[in-house]
Protein backbone atom coordinates (compact mmCIF):
# COMPACT_ATOMS: atom_id res chain seq x y z
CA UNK A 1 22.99 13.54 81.67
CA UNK A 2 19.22 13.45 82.41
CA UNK A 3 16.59 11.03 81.17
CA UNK A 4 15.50 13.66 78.79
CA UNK A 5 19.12 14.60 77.17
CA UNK A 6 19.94 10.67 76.64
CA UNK A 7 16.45 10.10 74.71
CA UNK A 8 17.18 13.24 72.38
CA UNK A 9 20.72 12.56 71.98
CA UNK A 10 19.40 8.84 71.31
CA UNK A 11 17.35 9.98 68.30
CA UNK A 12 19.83 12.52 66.97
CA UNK A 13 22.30 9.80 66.94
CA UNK A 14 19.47 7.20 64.75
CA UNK A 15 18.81 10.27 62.43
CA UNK A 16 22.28 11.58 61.69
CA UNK A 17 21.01 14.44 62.73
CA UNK A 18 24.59 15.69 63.29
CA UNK A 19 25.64 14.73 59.95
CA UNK A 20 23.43 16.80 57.97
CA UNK A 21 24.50 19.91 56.02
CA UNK A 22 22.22 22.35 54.92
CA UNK A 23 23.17 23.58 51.60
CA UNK A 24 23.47 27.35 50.86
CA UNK A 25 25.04 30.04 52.80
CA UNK A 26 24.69 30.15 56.70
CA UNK A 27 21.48 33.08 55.42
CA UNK A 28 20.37 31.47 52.60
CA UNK A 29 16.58 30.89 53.30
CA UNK A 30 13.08 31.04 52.19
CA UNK A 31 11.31 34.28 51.32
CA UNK A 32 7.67 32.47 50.51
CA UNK A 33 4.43 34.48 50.29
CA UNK A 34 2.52 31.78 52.62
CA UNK A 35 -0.39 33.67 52.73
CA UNK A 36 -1.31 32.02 49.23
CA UNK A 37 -0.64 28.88 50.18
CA UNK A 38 -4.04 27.30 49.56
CA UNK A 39 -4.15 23.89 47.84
CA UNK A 40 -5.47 23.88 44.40
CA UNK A 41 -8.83 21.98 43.46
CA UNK A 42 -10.99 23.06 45.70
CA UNK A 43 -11.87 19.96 47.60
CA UNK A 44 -9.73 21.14 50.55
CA UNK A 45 -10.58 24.42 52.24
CA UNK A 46 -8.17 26.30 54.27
CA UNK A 47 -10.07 27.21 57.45
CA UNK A 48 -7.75 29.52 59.61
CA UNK A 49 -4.32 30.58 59.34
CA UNK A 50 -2.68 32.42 62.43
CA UNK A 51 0.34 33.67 62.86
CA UNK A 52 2.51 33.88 66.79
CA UNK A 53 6.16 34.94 67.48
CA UNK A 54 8.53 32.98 68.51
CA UNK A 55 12.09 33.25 69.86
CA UNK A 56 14.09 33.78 66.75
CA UNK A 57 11.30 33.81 64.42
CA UNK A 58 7.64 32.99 63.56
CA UNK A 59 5.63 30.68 63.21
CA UNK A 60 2.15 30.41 60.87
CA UNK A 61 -0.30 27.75 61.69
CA UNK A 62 -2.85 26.52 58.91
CA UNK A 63 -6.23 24.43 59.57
CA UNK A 64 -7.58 22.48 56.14
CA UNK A 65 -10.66 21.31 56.55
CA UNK A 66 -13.00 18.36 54.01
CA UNK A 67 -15.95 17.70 55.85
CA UNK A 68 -14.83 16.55 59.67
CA UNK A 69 -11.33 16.07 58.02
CA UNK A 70 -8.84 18.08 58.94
CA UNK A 71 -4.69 18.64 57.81
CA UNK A 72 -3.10 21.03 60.10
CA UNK A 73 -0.36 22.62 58.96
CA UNK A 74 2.87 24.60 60.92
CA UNK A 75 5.75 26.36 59.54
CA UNK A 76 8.60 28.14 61.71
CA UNK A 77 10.52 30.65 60.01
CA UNK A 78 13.87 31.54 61.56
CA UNK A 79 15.36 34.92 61.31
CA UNK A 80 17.94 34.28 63.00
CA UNK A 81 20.00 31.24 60.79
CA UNK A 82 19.37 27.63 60.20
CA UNK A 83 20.61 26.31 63.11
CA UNK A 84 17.20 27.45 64.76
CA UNK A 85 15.24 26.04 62.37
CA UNK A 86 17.14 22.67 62.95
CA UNK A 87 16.30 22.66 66.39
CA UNK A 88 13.00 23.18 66.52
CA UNK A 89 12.87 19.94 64.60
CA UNK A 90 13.82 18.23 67.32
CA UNK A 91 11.89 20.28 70.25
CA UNK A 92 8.82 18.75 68.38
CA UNK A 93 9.58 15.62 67.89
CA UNK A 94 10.69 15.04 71.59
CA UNK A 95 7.69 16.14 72.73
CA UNK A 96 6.73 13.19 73.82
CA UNK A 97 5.56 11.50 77.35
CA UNK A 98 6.76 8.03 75.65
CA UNK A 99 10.40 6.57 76.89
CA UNK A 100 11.80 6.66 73.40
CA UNK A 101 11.31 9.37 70.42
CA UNK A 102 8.77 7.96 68.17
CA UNK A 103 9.78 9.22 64.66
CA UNK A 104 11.50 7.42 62.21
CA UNK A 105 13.39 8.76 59.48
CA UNK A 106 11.77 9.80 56.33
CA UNK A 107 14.25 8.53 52.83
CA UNK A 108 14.58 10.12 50.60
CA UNK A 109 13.71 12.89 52.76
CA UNK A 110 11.37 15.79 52.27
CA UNK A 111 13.37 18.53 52.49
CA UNK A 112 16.59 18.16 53.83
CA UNK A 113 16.32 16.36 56.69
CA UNK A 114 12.87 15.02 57.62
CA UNK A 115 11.32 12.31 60.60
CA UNK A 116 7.56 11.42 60.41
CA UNK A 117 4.97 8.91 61.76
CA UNK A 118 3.66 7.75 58.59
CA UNK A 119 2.02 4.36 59.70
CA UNK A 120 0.08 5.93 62.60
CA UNK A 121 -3.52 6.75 62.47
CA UNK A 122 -2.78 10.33 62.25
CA UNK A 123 -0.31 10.62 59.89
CA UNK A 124 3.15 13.14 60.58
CA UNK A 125 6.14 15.00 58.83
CA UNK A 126 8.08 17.08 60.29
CA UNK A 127 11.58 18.61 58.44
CA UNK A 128 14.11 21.86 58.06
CA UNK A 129 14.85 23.13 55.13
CA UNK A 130 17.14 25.90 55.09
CA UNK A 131 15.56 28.39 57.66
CA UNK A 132 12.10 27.12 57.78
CA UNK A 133 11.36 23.86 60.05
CA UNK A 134 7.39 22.48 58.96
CA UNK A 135 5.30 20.33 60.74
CA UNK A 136 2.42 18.44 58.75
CA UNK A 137 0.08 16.36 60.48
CA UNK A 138 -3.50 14.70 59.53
CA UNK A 139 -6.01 14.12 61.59
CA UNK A 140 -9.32 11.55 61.13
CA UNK A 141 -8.61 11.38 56.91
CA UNK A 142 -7.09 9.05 54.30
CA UNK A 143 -5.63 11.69 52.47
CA UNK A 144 -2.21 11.24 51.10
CA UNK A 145 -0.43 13.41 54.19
CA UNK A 146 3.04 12.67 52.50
CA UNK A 147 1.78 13.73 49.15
CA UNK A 148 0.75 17.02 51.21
CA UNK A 149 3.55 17.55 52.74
CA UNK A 150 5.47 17.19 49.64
CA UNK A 151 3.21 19.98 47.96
CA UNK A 152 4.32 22.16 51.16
CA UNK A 153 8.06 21.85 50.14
CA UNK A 154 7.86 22.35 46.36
CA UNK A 155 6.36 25.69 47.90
CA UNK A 156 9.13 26.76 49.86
CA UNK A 157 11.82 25.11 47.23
CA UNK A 158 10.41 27.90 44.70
CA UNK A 159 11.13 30.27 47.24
CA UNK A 160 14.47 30.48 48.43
CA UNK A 161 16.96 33.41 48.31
CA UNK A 162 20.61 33.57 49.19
CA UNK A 163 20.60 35.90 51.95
CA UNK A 164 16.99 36.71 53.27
CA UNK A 165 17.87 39.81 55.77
CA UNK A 166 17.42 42.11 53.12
CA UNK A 167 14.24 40.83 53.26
CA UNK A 168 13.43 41.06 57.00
CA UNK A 169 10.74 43.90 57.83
CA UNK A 170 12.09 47.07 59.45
CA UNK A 171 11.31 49.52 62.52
CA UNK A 172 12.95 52.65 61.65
CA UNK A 173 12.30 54.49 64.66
CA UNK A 174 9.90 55.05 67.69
CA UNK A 175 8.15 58.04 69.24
CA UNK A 176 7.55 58.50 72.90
CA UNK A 177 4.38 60.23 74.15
CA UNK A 178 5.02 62.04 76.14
CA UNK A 179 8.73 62.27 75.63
CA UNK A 180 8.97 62.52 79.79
CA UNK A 181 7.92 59.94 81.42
CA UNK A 182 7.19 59.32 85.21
CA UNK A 183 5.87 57.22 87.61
CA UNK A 184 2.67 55.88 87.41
CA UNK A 185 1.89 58.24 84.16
CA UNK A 186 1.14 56.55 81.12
CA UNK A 187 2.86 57.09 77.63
CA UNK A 188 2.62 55.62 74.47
CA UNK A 189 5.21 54.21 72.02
CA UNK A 190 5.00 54.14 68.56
CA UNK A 191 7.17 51.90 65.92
CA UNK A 192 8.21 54.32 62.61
CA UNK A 193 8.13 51.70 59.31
CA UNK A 194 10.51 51.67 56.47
CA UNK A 195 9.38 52.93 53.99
CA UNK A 196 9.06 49.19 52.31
CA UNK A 197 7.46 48.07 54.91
CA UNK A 198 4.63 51.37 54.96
CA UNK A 199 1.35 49.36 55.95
CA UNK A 200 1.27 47.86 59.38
CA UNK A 201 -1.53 45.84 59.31
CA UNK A 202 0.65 43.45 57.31
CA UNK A 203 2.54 42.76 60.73
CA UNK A 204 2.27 42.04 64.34
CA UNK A 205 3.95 43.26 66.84
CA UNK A 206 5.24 41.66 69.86
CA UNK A 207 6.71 43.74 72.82
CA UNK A 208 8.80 42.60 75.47
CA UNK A 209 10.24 44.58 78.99
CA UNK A 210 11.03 44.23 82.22
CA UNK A 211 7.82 43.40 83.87
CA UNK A 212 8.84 45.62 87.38
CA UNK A 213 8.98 48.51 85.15
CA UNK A 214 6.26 48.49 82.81
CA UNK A 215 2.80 47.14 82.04
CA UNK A 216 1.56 46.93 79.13
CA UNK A 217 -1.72 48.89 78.59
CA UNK A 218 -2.72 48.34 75.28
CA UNK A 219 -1.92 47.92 72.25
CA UNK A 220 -2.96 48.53 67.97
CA UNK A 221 -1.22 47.79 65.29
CA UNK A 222 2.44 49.45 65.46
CA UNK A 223 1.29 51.29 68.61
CA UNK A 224 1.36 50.17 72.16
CA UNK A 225 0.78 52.07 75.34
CA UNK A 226 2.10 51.46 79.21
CA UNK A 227 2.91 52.63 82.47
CA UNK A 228 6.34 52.94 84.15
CA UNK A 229 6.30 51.47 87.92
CA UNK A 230 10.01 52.55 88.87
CA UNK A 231 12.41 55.37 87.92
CA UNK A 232 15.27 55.01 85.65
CA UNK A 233 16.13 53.97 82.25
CA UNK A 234 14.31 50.66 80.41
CA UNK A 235 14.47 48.87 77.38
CA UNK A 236 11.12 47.91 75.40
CA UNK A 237 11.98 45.09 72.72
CA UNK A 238 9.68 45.07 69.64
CA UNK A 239 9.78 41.72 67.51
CA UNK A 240 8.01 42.59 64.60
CA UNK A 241 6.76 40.09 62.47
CA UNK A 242 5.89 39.75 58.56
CA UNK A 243 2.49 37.85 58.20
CA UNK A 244 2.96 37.11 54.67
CA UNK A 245 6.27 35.65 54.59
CA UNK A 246 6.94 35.08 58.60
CA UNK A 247 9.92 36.74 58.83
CA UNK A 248 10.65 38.57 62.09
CA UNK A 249 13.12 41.28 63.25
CA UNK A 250 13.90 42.76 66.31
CA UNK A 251 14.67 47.05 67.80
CA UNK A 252 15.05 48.00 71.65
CA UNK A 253 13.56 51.63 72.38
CA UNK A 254 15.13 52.69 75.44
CA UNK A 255 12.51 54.71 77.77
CA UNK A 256 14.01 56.85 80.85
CA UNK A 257 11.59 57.24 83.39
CA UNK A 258 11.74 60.04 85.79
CA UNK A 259 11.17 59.75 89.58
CA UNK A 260 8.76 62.72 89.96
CA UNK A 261 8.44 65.67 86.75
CA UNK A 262 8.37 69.05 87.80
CA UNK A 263 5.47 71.74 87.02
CA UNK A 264 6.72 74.67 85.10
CA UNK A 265 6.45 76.57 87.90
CA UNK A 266 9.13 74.59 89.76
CA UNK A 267 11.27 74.95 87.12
């Protein structure tokens, strides 16, 4: 067992991190519309929110800003189960260059299970609930960061659904342009919508191939172009992901390249 393992199996062990059970079904999660998260009052301003794919899901990231202080604000949706969710709990909070996890459980916890730094200058909370794992942390302010982070979960808590794949945006189908491809030629790929999910601007898209085949050329909303290095047939994986409520989901287009395509008068 390395260094590494011991520390996190350390903490997991001081946070009965095993012991915790999520309540709902293994796809019970929440379907929020975090785009409106703003708090109310007016005193703090939301800056920026962005929003970057990650393996199994998303993630949004929020900047509040009063004067030069600042709340920052992270919440990881997975679309692919809690268990993801739970984990990336802990991939944050070992983050650390220090020889011991720093966190300290949070009773009675916000959310369902939840570790934080609330005595240090900059104030952290980090906890799952469900599918969603949310990082809170303040930075050069005496606001009430627990209070805030609290506010974050009544959010969520209003916004949870039994099964959330019904809710998980869909690629119906691509187009290939032109449908033969060859070496060195460029083509462009386009991701079809459901019909529930007509307006692409609402998403991002995040393509992923084999490198030695393709490069990526460009890309615009549901449309991406490239250009095939090696004959033979390749896969193009599209996560697409919902920038209001951060879930993701996931088609392969396979693309056969051909070694050399004939003029019509070869044929």
């Amino acid at each position: 067992m390395s260094a590494e393992e011991d520390m996190v199996g350390k903490f997991k062990s001081k946070i009965g991190f095993d012991r915790v059970v999520e309540p709902g079904g293994p796809f019970s999660g929440v379907v929020a519309k975090w785009h409106l998260l703003e708090p109310a009052g007016g005193e703090w301003k939301r800056e920026s929110m962005d929003v970057e794919p990650r393996d199994g899901g998303a993630e949004g990231e929020w900047i509040f800003k009063k004067g030069n202080e600042t709340i920052l604000l992270r919440v990881f949706a997975s679309s692919a189960g809690k268990a993801l969710a739970r984990r990336h709990l802990i991939d944050i909070a070992s983050a650390t260059m220090m020889g011991d996890i720093p966190f300290k459980k949070i009773e009675p916890p916000i959310g369902t299970l939840c570790v934080g730094l609330p005595d240090a200058e900059d104030k952290t909370y980090i906890w799952f609930f469900r599918n969603i794992c949310v990082h809170v942390r303040g930075m050069d302010t005496h606001a009430n960061i627990e209070g805030f982070a609290k506010w974050v979960q009544s959010f969520a808590e209003k916004a949870v659904v039994e099964d959330f794949r019904p809710r998980m945006p869909q690629i119906e189908s691509f187009t290939i342009a032109p449908q033969v491809v060859s070496i060195d030629g460029e083509f462009s790929m386009r991701c079809i919508l459901a019909a529930a999910a007509a307006d692409p601007s609402r998403y991002s898209f995040d393509y992923r191939f084999d490198e030695h085949a393709l490069e990526l050329v460009d890309e615009e909303e549901n449309e991406a172009s490239f250009t095939a290095f090696s004959p033979g047939e390749t896969g193009i994986t599209v996560q697409i992901v919902d920038h209001r409520t951060l879930l993701s989901n996931w088609t392969t287009a396979r693309v056969k390249v051909e070694a050399e395509v004939k003029d019509e008068d070869e044929k």
